[in-house]
PDB file of N, CA and C in Angstrom:
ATOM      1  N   UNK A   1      50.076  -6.709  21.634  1.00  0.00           N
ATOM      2  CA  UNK A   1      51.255  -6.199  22.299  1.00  0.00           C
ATOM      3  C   UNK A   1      51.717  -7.248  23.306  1.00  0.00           C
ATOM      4  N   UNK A   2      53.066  -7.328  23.354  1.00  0.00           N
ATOM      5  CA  UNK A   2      53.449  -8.518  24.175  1.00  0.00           C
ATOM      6  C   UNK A   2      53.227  -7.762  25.817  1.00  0.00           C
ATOM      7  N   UNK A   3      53.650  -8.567  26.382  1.00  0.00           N
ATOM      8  CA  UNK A   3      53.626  -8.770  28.097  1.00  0.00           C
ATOM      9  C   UNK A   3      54.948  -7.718  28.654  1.00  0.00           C
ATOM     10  N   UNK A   4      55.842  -7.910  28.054  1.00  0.00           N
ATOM     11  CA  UNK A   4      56.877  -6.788  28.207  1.00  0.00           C
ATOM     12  C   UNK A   4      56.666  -5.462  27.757  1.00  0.00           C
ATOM     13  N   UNK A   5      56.338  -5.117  26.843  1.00  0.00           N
ATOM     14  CA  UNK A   5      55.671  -4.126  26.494  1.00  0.00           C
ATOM     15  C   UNK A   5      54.869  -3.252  26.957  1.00  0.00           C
ATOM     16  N   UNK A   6      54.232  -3.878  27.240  1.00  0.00           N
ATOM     17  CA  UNK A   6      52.573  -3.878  27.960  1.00  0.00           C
ATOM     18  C   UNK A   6      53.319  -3.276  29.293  1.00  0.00           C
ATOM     19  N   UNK A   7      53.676  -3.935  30.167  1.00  0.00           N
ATOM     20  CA  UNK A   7      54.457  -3.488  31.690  1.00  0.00           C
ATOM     21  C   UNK A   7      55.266  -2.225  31.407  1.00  0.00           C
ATOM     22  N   UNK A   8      55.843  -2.485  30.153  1.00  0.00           N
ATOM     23  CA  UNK A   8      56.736  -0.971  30.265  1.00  0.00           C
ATOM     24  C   UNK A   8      56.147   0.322  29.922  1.00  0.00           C
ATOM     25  N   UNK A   9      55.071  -0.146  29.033  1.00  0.00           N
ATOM     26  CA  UNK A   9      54.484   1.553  28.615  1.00  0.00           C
ATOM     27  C   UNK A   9      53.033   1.496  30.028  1.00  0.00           C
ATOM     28  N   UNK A  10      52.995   0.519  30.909  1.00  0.00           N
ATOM     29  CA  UNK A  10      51.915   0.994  31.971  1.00  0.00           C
ATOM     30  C   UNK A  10      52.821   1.280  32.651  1.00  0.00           C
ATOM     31  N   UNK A  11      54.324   1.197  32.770  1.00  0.00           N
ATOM     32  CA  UNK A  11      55.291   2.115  34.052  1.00  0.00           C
ATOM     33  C   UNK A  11      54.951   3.779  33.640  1.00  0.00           C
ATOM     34  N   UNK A  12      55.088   3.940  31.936  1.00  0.00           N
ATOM     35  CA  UNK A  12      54.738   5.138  32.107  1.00  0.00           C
ATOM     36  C   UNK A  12      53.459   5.772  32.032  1.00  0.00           C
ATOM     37  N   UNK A  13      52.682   5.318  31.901  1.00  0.00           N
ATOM     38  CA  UNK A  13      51.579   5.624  31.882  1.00  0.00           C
ATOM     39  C   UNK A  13      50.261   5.740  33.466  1.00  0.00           C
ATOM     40  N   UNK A  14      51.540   5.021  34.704  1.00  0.00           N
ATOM     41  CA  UNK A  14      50.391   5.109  35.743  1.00  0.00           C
ATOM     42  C   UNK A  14      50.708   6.898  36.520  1.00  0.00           C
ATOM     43  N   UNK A  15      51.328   7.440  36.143  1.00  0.00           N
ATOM     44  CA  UNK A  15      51.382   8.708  36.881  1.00  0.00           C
ATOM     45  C   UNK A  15      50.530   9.437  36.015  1.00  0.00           C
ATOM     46  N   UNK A  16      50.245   9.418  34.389  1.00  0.00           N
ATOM     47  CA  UNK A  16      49.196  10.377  33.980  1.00  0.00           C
ATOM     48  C   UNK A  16      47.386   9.340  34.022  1.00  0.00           C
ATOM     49  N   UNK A  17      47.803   8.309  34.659  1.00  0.00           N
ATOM     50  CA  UNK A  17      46.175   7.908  35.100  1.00  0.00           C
ATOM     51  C   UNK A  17      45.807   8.054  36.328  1.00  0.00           C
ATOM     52  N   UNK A  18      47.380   8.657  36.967  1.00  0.00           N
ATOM     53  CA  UNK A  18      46.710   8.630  38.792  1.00  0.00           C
ATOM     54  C   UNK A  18      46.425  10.186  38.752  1.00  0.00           C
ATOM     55  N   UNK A  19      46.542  10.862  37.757  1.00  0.00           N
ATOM     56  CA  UNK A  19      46.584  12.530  37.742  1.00  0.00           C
ATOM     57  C   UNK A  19      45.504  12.702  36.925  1.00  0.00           C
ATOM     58  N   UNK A  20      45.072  11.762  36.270  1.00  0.00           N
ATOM     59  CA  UNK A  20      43.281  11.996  35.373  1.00  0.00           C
ATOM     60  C   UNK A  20      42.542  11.161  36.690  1.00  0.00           C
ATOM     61  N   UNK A  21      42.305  10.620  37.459  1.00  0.00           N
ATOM     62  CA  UNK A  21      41.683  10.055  38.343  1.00  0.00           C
ATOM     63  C   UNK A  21      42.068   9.543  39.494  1.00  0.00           C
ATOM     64  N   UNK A  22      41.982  10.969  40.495  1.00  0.00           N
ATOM     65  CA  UNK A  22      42.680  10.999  41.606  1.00  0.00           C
ATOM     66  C   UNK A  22      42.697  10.121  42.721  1.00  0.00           C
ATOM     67  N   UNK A  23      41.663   9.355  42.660  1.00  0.00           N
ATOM     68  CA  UNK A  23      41.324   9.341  43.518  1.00  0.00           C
ATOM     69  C   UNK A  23      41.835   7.552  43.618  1.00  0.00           C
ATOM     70  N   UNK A  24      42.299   7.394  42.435  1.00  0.00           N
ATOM     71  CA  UNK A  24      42.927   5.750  42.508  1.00  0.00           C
ATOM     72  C   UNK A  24      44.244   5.805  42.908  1.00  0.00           C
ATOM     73  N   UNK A  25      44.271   4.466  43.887  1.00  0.00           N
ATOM     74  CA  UNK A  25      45.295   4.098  44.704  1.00  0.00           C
ATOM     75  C   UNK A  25      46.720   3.609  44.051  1.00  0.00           C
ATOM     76  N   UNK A  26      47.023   3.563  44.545  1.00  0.00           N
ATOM     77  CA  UNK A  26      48.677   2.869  44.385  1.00  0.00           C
ATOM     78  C   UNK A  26      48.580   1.269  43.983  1.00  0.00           C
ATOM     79  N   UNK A  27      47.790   0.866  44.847  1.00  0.00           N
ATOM     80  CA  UNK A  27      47.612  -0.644  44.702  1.00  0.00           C
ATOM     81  C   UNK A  27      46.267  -0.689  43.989  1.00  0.00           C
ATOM     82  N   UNK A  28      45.475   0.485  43.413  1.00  0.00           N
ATOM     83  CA  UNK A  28      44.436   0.066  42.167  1.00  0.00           C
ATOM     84  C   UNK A  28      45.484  -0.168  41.008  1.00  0.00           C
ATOM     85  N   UNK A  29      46.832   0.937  40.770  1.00  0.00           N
ATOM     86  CA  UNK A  29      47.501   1.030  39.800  1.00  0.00           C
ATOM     87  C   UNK A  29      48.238  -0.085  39.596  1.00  0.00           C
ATOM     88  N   UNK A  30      48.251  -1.091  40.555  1.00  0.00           N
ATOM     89  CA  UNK A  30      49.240  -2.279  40.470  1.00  0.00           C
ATOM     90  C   UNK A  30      48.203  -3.494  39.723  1.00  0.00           C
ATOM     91  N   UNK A  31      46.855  -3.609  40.133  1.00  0.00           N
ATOM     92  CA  UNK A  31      45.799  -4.016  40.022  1.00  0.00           C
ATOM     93  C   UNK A  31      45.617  -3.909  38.331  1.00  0.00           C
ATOM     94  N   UNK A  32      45.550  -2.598  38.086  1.00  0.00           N
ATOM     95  CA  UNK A  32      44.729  -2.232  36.776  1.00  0.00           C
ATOM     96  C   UNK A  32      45.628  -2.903  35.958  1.00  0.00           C
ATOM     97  N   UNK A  33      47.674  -2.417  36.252  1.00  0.00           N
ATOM     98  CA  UNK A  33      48.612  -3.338  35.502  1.00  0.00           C
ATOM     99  C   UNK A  33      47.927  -2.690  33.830  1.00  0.00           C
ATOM    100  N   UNK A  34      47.617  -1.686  33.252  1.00  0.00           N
ATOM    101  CA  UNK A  34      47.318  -1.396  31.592  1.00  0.00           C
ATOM    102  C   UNK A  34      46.148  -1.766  31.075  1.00  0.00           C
ATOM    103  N   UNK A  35      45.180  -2.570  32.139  1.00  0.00           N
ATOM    104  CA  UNK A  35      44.503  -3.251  31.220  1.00  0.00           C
ATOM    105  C   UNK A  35      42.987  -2.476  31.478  1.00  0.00           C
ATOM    106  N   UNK A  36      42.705  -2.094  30.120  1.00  0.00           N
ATOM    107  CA  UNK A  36      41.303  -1.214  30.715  1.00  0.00           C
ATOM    108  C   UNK A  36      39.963  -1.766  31.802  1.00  0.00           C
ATOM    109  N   UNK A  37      39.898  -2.784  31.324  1.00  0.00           N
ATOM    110  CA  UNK A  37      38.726  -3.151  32.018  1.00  0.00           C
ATOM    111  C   UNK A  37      39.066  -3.241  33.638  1.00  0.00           C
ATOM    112  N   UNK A  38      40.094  -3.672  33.945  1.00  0.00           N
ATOM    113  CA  UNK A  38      40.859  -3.322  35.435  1.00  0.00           C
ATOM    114  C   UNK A  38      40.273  -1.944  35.802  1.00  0.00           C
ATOM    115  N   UNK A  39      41.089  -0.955  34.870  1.00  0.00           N
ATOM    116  CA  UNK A  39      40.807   0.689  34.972  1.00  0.00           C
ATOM    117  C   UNK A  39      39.062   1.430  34.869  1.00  0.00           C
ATOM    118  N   UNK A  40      38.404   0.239  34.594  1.00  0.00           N
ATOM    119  CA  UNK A  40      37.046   0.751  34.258  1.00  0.00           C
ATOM    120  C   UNK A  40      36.213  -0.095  35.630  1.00  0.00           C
ATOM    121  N   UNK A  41      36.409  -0.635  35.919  1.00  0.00           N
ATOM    122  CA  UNK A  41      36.518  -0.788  37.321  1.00  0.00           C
ATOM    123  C   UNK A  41      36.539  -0.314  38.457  1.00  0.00           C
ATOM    124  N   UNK A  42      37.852  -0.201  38.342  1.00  0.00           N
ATOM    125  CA  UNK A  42      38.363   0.863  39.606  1.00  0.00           C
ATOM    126  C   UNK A  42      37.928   2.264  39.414  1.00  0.00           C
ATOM    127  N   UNK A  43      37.976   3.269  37.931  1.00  0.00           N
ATOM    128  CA  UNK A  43      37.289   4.234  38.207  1.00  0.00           C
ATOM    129  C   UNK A  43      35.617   4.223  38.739  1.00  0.00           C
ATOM    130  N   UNK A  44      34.808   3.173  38.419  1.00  0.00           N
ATOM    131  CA  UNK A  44      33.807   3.041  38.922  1.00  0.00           C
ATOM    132  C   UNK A  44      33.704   3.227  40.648  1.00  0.00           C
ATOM    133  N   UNK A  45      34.540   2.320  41.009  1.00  0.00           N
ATOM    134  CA  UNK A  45      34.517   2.391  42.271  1.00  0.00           C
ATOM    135  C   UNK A  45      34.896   3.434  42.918  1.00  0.00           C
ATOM    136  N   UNK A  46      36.202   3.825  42.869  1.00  0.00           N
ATOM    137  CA  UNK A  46      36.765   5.236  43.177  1.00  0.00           C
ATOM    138  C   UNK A  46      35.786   5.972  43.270  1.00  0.00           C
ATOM    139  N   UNK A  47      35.118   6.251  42.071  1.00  0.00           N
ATOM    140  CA  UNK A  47      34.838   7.625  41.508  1.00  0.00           C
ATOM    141  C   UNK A  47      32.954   7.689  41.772  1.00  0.00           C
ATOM    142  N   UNK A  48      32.858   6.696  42.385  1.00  0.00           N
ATOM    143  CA  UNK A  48      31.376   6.194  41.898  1.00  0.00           C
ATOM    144  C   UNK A  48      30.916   6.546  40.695  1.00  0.00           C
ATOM    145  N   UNK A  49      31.216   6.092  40.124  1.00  0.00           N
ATOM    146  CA  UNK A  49      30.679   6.231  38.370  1.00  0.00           C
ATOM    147  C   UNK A  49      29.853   4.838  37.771  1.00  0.00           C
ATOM    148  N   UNK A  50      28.717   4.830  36.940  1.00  0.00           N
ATOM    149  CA  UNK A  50      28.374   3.951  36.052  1.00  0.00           C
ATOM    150  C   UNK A  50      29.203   3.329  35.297  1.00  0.00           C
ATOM    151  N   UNK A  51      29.177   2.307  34.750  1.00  0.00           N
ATOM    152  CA  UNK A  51      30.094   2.005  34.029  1.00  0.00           C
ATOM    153  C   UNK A  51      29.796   2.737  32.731  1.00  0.00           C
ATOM    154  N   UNK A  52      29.000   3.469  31.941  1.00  0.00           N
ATOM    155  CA  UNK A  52      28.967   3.984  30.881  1.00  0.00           C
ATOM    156  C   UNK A  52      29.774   5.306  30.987  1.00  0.00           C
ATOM    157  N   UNK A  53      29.502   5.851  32.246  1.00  0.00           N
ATOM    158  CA  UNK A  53      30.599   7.010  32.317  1.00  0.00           C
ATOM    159  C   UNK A  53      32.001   6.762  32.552  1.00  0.00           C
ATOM    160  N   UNK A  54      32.080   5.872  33.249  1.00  0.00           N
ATOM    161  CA  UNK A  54      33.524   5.659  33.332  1.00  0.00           C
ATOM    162  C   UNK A  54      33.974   4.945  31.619  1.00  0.00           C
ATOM    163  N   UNK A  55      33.238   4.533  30.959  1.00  0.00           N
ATOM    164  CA  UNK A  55      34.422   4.531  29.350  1.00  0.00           C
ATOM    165  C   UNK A  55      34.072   5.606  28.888  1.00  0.00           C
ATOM    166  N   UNK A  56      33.386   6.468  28.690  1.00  0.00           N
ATOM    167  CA  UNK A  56      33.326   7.486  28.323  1.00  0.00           C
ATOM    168  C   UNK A  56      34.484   8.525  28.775  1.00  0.00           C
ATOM    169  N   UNK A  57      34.615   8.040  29.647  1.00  0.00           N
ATOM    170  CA  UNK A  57      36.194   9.131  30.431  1.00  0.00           C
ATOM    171  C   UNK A  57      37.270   8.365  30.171  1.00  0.00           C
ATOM    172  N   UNK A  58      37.269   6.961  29.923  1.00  0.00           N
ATOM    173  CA  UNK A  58      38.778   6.597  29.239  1.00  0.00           C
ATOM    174  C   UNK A  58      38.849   7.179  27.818  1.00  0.00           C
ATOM    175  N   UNK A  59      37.140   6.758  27.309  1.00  0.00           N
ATOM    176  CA  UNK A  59      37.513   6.710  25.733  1.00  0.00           C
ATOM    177  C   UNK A  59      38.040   8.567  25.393  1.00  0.00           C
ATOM    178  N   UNK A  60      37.611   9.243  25.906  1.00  0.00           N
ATOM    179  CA  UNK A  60      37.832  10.640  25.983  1.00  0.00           C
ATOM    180  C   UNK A  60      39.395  10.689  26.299  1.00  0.00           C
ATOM    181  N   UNK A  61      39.824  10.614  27.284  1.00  0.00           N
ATOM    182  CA  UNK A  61      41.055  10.718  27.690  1.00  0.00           C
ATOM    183  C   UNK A  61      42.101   9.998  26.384  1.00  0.00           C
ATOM    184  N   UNK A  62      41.794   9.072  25.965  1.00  0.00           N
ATOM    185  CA  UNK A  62      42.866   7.766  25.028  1.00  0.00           C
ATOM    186  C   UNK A  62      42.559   9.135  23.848  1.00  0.00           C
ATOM    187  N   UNK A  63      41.064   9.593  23.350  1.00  0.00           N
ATOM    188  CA  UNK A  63      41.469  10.430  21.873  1.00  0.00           C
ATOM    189  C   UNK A  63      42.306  11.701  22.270  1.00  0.00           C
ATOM    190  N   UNK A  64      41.761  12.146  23.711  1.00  0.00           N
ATOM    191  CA  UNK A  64      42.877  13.672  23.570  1.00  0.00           C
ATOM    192  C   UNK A  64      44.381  13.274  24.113  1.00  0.00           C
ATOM    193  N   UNK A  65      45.004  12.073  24.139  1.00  0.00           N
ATOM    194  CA  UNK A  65      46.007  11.518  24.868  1.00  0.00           C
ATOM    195  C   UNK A  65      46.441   9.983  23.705  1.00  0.00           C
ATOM    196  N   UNK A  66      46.572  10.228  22.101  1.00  0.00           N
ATOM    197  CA  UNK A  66      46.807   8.962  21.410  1.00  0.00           C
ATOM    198  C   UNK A  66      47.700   8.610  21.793  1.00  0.00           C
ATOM    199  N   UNK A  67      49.230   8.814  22.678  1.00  0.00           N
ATOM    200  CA  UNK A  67      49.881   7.639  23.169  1.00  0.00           C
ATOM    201  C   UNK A  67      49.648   7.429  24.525  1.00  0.00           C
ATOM    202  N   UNK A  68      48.168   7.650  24.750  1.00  0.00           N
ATOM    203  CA  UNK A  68      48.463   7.421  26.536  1.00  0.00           C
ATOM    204  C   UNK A  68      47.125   5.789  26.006  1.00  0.00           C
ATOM    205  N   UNK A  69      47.200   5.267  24.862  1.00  0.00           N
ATOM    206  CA  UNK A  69      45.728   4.454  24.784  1.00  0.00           C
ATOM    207  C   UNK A  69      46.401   3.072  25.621  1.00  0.00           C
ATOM    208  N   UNK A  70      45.046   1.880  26.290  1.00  0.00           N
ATOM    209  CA  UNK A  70      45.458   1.088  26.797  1.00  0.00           C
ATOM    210  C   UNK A  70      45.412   0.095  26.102  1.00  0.00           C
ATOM    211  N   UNK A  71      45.767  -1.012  26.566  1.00  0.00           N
ATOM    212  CA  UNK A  71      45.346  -2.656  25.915  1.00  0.00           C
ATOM    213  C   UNK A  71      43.918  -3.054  26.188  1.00  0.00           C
ATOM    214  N   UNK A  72      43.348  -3.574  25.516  1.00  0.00           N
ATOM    215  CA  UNK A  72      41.687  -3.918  25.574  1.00  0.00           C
ATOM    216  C   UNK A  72      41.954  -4.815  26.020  1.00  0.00           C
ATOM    217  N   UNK A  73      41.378  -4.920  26.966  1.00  0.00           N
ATOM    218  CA  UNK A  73      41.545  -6.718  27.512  1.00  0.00           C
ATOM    219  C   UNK A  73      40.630  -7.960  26.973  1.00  0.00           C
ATOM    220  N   UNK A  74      39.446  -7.420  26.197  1.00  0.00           N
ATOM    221  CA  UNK A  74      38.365  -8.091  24.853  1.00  0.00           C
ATOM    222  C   UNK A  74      37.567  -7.356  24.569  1.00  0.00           C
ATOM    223  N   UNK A  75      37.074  -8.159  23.185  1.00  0.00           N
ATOM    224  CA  UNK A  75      36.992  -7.772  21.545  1.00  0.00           C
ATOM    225  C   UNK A  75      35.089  -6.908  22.402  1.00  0.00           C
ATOM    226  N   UNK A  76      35.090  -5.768  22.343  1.00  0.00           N
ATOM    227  CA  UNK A  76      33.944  -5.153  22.265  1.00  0.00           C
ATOM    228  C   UNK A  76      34.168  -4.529  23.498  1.00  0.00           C
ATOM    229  N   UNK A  77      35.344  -3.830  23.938  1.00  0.00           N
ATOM    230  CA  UNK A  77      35.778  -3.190  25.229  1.00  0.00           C
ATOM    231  C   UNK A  77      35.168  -1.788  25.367  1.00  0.00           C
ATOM    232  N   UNK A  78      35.213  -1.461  24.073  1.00  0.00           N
ATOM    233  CA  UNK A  78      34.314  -0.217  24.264  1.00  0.00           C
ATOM    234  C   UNK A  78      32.936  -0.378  23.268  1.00  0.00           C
ATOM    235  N   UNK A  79      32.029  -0.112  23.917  1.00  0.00           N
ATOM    236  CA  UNK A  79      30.551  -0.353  22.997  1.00  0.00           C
ATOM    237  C   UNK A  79      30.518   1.199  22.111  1.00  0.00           C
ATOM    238  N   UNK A  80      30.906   2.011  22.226  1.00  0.00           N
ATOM    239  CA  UNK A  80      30.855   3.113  21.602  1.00  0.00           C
ATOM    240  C   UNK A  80      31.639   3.286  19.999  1.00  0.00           C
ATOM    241  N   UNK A  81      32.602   2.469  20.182  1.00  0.00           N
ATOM    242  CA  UNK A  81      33.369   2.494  18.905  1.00  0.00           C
ATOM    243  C   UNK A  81      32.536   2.278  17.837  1.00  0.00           C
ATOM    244  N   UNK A  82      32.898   2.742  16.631  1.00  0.00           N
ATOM    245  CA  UNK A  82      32.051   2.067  15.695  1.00  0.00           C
ATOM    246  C   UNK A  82      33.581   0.640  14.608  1.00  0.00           C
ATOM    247  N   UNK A  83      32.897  -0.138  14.632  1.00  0.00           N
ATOM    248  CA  UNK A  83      33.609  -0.994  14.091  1.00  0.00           C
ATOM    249  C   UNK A  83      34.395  -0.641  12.081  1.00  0.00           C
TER     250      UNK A  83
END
């Protein structure tokens, strides 16, 4: 997905990630910018979460939400997938 793209579907997409995980900021959402591993991050921190729970709560959220999914930022972003 290009760079334009990318910016326009994370315009819509940061009000239903600041409403699945409250507790991220304004300037995490500028930060994260679409890209999961940003978002797996910051929910860690936020949320104090492991990092295994925190993809477990994206990867959850992206299947009950197929157009809310993000850009992987690299190849093995989620270890759970099966290839």
């Amino acid at each position: 997905m290009n760079q334009d793209r990318l910016e326009g579907r994370w315009k819509q997409l940061k009000g239903k990630v600041k409403e699945q995980w409250g507790k991220l900021t304004d300037d995490d959402l500028d930060v994260i910018a679409g890209r999961r591993d940003q978002l797996l991050g910051r929910i860690q921190q936020r949320h104090g979460l492991a990092r295994d729970d925190a993809h477990k709560q994206v990867k959850q959220w992206e299947e009950s939400h197929p157009d809310h999914r993000l850009e992987p930022s690299r190849a093995g972003d989620f270890p759970y997938e099966k290839s």
